[in-house]
PDB file of N, CA and C in Angstrom:
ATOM      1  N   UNK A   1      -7.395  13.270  -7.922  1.00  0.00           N
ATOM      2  CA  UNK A   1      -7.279  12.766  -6.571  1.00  0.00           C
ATOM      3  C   UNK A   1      -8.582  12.124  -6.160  1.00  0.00           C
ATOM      4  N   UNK A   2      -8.499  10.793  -6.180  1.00  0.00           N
ATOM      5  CA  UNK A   2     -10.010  10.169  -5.873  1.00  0.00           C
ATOM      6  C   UNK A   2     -10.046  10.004  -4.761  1.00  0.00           C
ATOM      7  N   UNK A   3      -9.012  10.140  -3.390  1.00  0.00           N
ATOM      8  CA  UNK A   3      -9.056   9.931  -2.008  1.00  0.00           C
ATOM      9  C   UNK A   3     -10.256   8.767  -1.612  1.00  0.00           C
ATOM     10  N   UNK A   4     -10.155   8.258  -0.266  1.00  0.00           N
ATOM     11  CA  UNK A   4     -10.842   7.393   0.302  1.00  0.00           C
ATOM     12  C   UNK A   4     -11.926   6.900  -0.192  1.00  0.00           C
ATOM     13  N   UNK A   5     -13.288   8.200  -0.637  1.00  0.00           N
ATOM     14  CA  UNK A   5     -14.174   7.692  -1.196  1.00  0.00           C
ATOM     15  C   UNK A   5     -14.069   7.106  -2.595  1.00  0.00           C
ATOM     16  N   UNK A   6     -13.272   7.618  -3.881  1.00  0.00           N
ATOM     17  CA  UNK A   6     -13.078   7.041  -4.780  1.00  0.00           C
ATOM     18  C   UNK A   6     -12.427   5.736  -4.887  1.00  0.00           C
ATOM     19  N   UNK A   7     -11.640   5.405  -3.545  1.00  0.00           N
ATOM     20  CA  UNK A   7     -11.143   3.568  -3.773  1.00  0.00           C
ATOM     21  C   UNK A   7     -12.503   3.216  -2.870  1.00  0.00           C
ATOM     22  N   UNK A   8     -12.948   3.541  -2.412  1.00  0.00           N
ATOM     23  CA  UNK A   8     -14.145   2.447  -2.365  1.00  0.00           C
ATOM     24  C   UNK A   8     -15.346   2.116  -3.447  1.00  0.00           C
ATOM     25  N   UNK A   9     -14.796   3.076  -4.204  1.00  0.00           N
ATOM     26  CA  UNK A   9     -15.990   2.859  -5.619  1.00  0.00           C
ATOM     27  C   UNK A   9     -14.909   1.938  -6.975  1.00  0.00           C
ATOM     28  N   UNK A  10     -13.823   2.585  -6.295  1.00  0.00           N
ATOM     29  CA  UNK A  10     -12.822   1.485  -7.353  1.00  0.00           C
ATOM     30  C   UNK A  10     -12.669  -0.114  -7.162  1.00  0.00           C
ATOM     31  N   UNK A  11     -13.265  -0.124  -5.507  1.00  0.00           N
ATOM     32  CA  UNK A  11     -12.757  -1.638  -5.051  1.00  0.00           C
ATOM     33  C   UNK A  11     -14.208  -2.023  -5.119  1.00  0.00           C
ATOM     34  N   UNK A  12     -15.273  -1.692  -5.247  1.00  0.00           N
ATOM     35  CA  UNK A  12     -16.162  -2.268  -5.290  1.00  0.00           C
ATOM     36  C   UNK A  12     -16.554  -2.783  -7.018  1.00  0.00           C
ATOM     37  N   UNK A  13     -15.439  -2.224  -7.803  1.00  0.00           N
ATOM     38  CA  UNK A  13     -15.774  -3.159  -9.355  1.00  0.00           C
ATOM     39  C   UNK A  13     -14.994  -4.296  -9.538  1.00  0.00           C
ATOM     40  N   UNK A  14     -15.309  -4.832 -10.550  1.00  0.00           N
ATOM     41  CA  UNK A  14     -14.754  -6.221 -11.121  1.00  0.00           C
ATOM     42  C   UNK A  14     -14.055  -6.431 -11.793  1.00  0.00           C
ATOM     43  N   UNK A  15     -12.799  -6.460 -11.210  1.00  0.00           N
ATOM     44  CA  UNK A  15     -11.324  -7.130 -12.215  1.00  0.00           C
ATOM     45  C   UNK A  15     -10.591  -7.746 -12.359  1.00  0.00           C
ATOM     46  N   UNK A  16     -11.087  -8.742 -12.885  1.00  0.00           N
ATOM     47  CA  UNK A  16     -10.367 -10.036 -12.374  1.00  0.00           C
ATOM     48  C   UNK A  16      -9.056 -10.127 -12.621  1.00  0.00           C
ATOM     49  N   UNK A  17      -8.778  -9.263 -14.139  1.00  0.00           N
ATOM     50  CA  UNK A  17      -7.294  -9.833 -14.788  1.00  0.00           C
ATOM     51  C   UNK A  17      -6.364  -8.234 -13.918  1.00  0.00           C
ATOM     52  N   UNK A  18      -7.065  -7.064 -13.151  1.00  0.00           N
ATOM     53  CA  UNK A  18      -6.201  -6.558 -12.913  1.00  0.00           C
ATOM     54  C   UNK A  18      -4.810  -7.485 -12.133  1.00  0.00           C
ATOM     55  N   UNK A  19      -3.464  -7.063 -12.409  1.00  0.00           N
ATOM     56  CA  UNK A  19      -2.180  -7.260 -11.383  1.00  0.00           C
ATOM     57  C   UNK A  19      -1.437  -6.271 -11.222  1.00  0.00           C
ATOM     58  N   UNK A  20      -2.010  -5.285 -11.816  1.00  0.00           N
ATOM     59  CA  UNK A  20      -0.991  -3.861 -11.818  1.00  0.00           C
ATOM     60  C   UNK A  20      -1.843  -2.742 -11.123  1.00  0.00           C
ATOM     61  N   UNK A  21      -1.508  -2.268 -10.214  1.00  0.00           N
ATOM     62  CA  UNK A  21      -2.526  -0.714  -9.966  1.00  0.00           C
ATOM     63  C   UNK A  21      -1.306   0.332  -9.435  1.00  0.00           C
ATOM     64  N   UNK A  22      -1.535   1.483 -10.071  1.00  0.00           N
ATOM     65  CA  UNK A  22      -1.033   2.992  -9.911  1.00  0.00           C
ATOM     66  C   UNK A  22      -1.806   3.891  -9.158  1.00  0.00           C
ATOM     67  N   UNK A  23      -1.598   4.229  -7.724  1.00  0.00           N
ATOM     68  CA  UNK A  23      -2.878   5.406  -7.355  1.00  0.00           C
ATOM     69  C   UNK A  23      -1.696   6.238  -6.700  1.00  0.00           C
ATOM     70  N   UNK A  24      -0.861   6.339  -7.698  1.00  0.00           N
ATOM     71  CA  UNK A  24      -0.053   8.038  -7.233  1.00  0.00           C
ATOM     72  C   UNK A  24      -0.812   9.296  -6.792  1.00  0.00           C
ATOM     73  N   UNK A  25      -0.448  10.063  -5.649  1.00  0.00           N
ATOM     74  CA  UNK A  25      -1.069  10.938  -5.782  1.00  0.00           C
ATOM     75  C   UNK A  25      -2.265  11.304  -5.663  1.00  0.00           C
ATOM     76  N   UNK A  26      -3.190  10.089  -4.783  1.00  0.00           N
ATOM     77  CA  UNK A  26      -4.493  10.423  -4.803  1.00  0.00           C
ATOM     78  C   UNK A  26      -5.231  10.925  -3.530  1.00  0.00           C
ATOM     79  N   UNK A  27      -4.310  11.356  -2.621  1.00  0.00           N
ATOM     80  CA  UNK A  27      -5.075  11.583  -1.008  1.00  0.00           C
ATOM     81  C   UNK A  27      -5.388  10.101  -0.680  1.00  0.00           C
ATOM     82  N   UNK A  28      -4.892   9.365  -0.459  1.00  0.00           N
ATOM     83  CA  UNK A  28      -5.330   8.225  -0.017  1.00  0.00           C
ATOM     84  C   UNK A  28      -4.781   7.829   0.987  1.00  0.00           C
ATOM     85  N   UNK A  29      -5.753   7.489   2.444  1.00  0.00           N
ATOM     86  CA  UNK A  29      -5.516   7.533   3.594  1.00  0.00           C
ATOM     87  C   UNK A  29      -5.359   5.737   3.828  1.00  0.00           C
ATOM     88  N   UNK A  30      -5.641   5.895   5.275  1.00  0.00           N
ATOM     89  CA  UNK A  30      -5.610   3.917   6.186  1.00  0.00           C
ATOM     90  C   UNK A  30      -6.980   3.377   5.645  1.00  0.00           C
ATOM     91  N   UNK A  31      -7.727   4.336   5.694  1.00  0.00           N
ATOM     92  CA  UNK A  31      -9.422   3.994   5.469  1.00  0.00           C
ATOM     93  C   UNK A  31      -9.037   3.209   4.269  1.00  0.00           C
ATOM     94  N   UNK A  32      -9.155   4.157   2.885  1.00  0.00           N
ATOM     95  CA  UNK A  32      -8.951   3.819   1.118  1.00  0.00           C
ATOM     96  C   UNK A  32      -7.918   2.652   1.309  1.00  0.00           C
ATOM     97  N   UNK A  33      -6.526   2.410   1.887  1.00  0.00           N
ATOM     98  CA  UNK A  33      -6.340   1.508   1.797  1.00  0.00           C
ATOM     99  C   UNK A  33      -6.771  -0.172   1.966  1.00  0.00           C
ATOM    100  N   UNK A  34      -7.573   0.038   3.267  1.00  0.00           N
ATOM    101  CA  UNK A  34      -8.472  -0.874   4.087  1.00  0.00           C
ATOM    102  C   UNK A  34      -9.618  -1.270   3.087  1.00  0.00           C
ATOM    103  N   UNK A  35     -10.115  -0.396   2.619  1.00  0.00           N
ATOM    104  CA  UNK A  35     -11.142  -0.521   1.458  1.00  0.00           C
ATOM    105  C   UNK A  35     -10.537  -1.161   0.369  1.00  0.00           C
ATOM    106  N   UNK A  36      -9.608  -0.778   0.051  1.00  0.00           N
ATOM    107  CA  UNK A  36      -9.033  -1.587  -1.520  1.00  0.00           C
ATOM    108  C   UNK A  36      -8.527  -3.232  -0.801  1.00  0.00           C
ATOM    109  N   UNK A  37      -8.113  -3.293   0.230  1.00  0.00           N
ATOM    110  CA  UNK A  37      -7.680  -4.633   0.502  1.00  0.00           C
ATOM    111  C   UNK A  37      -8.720  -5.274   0.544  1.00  0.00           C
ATOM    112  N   UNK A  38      -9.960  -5.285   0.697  1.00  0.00           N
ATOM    113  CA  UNK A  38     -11.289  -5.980   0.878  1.00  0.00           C
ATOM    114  C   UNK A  38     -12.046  -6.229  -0.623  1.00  0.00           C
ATOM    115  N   UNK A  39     -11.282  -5.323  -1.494  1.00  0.00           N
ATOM    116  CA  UNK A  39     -11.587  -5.530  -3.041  1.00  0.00           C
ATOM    117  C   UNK A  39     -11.454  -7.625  -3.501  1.00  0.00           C
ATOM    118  N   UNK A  40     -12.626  -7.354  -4.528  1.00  0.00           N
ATOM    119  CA  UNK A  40     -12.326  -9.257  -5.042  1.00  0.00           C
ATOM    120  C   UNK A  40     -10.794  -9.349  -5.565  1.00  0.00           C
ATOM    121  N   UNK A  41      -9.943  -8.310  -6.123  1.00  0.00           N
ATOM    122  CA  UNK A  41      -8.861  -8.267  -7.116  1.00  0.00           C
ATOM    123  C   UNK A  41      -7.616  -7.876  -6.287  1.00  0.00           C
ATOM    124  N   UNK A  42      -7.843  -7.824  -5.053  1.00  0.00           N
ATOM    125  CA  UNK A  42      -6.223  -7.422  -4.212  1.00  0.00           C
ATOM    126  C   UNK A  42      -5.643  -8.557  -3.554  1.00  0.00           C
ATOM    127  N   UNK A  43      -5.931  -9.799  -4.153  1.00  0.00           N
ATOM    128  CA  UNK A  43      -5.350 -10.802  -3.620  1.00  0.00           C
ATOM    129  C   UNK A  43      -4.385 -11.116  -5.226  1.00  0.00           C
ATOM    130  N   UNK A  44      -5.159 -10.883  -6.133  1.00  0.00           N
ATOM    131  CA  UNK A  44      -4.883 -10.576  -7.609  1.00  0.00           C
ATOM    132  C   UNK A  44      -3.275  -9.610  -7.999  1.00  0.00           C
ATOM    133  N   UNK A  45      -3.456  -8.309  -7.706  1.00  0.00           N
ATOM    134  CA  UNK A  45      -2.376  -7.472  -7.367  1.00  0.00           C
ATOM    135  C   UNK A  45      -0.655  -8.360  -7.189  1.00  0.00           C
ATOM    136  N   UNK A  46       0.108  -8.008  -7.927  1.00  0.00           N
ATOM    137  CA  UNK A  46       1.563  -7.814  -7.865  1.00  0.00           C
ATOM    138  C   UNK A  46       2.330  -7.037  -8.007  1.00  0.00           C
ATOM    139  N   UNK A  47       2.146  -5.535  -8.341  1.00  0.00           N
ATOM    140  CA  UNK A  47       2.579  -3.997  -8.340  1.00  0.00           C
ATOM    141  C   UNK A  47       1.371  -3.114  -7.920  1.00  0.00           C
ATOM    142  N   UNK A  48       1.735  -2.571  -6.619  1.00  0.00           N
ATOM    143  CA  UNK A  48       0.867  -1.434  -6.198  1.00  0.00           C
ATOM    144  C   UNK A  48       1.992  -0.150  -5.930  1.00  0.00           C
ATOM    145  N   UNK A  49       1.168   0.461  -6.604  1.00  0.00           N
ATOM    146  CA  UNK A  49       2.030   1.940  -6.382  1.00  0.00           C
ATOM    147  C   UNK A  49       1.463   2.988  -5.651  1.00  0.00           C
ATOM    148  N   UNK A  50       1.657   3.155  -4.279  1.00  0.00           N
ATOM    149  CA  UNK A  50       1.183   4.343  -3.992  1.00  0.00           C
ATOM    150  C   UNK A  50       1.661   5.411  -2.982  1.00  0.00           C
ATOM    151  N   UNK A  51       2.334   5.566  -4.434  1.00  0.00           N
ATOM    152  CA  UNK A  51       3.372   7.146  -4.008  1.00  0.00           C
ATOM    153  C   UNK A  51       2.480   8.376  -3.437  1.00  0.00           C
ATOM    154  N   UNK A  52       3.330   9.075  -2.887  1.00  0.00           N
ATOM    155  CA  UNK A  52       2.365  10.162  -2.601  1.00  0.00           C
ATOM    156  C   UNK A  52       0.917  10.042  -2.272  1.00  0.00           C
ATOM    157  N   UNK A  53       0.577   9.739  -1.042  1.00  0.00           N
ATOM    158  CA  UNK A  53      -0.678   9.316  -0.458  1.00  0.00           C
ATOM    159  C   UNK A  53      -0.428   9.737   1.065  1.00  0.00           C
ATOM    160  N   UNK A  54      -1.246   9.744   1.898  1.00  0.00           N
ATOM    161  CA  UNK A  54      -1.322   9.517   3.207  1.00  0.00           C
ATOM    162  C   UNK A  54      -1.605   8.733   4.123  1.00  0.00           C
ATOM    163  N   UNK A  55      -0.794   7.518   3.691  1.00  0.00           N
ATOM    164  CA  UNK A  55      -0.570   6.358   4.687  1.00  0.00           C
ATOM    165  C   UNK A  55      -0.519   6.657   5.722  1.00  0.00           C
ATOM    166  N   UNK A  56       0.399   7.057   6.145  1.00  0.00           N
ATOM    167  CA  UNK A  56       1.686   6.682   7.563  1.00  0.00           C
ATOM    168  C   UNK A  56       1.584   5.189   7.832  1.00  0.00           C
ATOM    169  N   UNK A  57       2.406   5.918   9.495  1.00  0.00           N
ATOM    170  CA  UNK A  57       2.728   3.975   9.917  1.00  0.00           C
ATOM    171  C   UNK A  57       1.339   3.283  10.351  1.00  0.00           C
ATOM    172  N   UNK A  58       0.040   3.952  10.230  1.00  0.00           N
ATOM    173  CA  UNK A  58      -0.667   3.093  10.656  1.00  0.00           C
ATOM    174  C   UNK A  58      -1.402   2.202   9.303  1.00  0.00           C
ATOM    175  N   UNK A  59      -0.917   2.372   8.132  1.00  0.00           N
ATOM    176  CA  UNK A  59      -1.706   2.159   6.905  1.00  0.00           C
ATOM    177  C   UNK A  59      -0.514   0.752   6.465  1.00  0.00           C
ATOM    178  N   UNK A  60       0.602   0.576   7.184  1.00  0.00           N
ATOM    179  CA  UNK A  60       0.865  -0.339   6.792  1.00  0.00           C
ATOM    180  C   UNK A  60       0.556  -1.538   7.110  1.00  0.00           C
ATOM    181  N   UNK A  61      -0.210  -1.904   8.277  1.00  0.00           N
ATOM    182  CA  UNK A  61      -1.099  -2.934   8.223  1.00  0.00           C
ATOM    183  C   UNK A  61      -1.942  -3.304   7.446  1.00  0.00           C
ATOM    184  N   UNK A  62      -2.470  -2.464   6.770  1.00  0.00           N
ATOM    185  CA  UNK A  62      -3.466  -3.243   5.852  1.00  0.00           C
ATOM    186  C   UNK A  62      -2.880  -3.115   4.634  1.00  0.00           C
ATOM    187  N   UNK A  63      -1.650  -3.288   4.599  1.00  0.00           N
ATOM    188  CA  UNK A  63      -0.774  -3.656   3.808  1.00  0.00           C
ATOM    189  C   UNK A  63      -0.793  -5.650   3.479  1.00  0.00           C
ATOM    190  N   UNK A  64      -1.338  -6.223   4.588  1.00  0.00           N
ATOM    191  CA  UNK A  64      -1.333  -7.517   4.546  1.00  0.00           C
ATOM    192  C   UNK A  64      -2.420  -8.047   3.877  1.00  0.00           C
ATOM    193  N   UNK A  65      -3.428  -7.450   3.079  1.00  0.00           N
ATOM    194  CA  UNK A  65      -4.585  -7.834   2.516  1.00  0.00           C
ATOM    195  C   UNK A  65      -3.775  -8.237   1.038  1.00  0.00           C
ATOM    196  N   UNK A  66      -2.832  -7.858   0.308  1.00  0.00           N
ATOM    197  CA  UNK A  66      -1.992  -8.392  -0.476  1.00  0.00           C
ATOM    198  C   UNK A  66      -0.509  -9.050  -0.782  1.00  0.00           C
ATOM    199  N   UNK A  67      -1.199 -10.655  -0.276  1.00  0.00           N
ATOM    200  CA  UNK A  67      -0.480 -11.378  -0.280  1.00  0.00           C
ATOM    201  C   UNK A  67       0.615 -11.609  -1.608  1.00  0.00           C
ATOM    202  N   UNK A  68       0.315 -10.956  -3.122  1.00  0.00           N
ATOM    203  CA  UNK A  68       1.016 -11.530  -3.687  1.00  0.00           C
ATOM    204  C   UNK A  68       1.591 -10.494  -4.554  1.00  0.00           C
ATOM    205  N   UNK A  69       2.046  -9.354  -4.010  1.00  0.00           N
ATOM    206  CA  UNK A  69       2.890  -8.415  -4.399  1.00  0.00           C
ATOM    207  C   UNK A  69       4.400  -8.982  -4.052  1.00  0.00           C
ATOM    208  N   UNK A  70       4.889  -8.374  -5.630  1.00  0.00           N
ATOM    209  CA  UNK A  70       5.924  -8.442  -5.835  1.00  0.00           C
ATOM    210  C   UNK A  70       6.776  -7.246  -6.095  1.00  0.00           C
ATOM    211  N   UNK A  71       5.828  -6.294  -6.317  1.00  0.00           N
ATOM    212  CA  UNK A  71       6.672  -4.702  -6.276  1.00  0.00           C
ATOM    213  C   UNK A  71       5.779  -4.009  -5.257  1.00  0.00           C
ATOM    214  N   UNK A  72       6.170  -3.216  -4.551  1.00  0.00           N
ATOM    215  CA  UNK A  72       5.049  -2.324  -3.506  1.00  0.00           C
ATOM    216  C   UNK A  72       5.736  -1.074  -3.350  1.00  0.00           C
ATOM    217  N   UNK A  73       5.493  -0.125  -3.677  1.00  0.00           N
ATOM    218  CA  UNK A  73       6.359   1.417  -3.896  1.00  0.00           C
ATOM    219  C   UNK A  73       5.602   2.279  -2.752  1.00  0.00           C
ATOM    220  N   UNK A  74       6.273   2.518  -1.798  1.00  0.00           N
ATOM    221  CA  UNK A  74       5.325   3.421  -0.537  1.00  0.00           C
ATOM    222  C   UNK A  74       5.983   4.590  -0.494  1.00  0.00           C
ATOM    223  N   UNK A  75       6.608   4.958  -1.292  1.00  0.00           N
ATOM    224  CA  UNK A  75       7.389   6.422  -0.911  1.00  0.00           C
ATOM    225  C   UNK A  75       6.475   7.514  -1.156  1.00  0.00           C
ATOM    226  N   UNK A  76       7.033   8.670  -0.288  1.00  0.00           N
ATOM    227  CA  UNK A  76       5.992  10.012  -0.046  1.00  0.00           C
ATOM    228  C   UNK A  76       4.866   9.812   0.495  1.00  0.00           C
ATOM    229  N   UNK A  77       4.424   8.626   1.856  1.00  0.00           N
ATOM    230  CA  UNK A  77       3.563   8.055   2.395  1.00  0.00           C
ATOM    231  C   UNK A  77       3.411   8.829   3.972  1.00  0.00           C
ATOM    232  N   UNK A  78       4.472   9.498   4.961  1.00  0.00           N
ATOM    233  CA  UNK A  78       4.848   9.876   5.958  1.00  0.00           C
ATOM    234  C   UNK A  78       4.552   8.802   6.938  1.00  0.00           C
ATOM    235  N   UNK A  79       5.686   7.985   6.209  1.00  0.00           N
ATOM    236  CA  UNK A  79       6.138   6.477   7.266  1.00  0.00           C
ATOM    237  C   UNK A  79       7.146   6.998   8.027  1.00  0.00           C
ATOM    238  N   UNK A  80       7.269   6.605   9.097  1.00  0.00           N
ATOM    239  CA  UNK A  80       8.086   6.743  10.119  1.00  0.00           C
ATOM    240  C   UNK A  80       8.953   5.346  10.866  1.00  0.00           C
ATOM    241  N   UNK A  81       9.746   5.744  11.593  1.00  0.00           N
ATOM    242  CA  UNK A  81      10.417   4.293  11.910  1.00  0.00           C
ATOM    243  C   UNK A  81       9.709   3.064  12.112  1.00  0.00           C
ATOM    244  N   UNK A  82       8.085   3.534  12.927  1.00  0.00           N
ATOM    245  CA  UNK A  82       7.412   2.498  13.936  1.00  0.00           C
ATOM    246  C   UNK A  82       6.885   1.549  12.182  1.00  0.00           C
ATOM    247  N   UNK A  83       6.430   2.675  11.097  1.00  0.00           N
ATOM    248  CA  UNK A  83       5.889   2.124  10.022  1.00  0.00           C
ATOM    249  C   UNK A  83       7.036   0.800   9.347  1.00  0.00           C
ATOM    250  N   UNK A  84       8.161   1.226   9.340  1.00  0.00           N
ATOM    251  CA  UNK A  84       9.041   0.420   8.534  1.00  0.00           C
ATOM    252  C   UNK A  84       9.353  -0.899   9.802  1.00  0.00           C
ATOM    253  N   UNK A  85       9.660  -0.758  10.334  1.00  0.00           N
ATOM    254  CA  UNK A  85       9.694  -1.897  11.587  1.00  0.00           C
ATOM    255  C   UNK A  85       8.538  -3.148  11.292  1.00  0.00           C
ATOM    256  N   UNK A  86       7.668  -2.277  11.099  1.00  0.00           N
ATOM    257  CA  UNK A  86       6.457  -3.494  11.161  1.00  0.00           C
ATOM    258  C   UNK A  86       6.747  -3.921   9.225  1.00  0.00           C
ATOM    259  N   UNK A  87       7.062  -3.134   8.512  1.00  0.00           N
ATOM    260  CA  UNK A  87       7.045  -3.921   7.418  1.00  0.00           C
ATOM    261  C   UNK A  87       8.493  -4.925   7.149  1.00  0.00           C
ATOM    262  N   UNK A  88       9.279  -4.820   7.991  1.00  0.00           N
ATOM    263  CA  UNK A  88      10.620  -5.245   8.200  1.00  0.00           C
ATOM    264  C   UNK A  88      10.147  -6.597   8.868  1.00  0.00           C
ATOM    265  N   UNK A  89       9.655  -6.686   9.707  1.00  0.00           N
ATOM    266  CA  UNK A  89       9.394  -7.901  10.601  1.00  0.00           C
ATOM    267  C   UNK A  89       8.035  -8.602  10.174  1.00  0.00           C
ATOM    268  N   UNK A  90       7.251  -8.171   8.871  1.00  0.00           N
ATOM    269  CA  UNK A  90       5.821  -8.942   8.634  1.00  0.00           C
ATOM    270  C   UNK A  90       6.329 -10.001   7.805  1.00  0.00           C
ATOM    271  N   UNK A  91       5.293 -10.600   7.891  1.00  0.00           N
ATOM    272  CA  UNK A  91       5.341 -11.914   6.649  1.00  0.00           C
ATOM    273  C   UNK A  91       4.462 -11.602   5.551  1.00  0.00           C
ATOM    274  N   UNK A  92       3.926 -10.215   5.018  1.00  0.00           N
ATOM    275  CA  UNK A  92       2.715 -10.267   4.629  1.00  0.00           C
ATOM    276  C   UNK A  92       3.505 -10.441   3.510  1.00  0.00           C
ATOM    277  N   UNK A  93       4.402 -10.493   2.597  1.00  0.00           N
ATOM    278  CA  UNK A  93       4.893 -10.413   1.435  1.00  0.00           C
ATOM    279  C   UNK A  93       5.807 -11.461   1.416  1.00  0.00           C
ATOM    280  N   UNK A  94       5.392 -12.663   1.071  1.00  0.00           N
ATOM    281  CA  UNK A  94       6.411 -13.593   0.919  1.00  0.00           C
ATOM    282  C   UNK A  94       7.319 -13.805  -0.671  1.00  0.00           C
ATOM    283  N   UNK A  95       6.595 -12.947  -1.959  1.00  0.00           N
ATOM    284  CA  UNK A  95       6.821 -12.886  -3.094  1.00  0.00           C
ATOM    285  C   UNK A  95       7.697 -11.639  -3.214  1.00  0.00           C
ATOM    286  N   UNK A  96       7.957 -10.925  -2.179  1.00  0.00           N
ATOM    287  CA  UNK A  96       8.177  -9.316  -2.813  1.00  0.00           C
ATOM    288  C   UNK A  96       9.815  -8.908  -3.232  1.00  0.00           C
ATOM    289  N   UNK A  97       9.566  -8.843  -4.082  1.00  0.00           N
ATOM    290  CA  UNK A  97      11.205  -8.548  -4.674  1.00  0.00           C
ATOM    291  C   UNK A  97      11.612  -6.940  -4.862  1.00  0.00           C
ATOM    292  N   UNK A  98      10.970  -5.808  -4.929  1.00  0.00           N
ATOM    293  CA  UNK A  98      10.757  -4.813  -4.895  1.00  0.00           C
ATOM    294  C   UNK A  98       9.729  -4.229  -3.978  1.00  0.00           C
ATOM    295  N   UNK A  99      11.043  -2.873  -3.134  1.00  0.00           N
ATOM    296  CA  UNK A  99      10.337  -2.127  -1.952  1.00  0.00           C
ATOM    297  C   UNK A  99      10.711  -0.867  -2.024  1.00  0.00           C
ATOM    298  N   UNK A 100       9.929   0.248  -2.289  1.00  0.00           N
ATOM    299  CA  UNK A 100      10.612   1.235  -2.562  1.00  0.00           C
ATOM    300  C   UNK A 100       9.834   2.457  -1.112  1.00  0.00           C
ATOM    301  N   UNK A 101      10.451   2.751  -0.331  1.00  0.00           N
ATOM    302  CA  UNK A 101      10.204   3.499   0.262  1.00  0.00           C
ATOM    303  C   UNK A 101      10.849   4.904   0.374  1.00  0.00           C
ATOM    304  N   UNK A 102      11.065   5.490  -0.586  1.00  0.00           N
ATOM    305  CA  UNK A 102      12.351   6.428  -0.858  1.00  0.00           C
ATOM    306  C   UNK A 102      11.378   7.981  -0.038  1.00  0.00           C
ATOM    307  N   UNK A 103      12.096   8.954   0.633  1.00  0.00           N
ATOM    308  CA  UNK A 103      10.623  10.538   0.783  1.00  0.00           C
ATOM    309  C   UNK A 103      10.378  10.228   2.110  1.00  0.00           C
ATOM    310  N   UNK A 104      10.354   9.256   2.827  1.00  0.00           N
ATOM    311  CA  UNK A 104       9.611   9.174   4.173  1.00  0.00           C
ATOM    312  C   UNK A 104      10.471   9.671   5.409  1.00  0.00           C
ATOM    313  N   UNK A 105       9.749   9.647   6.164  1.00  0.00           N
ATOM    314  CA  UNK A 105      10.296  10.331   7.803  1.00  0.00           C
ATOM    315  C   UNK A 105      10.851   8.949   8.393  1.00  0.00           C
ATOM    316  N   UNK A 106      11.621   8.066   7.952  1.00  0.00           N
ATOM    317  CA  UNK A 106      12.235   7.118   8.660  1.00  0.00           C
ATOM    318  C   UNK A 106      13.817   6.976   9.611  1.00  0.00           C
ATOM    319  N   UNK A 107      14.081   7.212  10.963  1.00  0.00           N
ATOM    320  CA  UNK A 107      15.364   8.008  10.761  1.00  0.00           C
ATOM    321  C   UNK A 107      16.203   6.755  11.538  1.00  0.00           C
ATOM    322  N   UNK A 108      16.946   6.569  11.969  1.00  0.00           N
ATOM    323  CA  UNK A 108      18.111   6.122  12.542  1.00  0.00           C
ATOM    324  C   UNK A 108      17.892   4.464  12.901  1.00  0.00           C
ATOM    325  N   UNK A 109      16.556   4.707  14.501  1.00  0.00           N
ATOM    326  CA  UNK A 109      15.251   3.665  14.796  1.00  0.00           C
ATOM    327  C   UNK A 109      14.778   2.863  13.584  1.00  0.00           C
ATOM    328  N   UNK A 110      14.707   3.162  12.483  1.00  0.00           N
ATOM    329  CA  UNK A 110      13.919   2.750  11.272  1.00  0.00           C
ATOM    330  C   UNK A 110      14.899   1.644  10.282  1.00  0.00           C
ATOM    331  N   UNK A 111      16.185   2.458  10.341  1.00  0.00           N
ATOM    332  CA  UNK A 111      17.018   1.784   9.503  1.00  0.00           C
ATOM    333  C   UNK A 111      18.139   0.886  10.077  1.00  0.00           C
TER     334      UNK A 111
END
């Protein structure tokens, strides 16, 4: 679990050819996300996985720092209706063909 402080030591290296990242499971809050979107390589990114983390609905805003995802897996995040609304109505993903939000607190409002 590298939580917040470990994606800021992850986003501060150099990868150019990454397009794939996995951070299942790592305590990773709005902060770590905010931090990885400011990375040189998250404009790079087309599968981010990050299951089991601690988003919520306020972490999906900086969901828009990657424009060119095409898979984005947010389940086990504790998104709630207000969270899915805003990813329902953004433009931040104009490529995205895969959305997996499966585990979350989204109820009636949401869907």
């Amino acid at each position: 679990r590298i939580g917040d402080s470990g994606v800021q030591r992850l986003a501060a290296g150099s990868f150019p050819k990454l397009t794939s990242l996995d951070l299942t499971l790592n305590s990773i809050g709005v902060t770590g996300l905010m931090t990885l979107g400011t990375s040189p390589f998250s404009s790079n990114l087309s599968s981010l996985v990050l299951t089991s983390n601690i988003l919520g609905d306020e972490g999906v805003a900086a969901l828009a720092s990657f424009p060119n995802l095409t898979l984005l897996n947010l389940s086990r995040n504790r998104l709630g209706d207000a969270g899915i609304r805003v990813l329902a109505n953004s433009s931040f993903f104009p490529k995205l063909t895969y959305l997996d939000f499966f585990c979350n607190g989204i109820g009636d409002a949401g869907a």
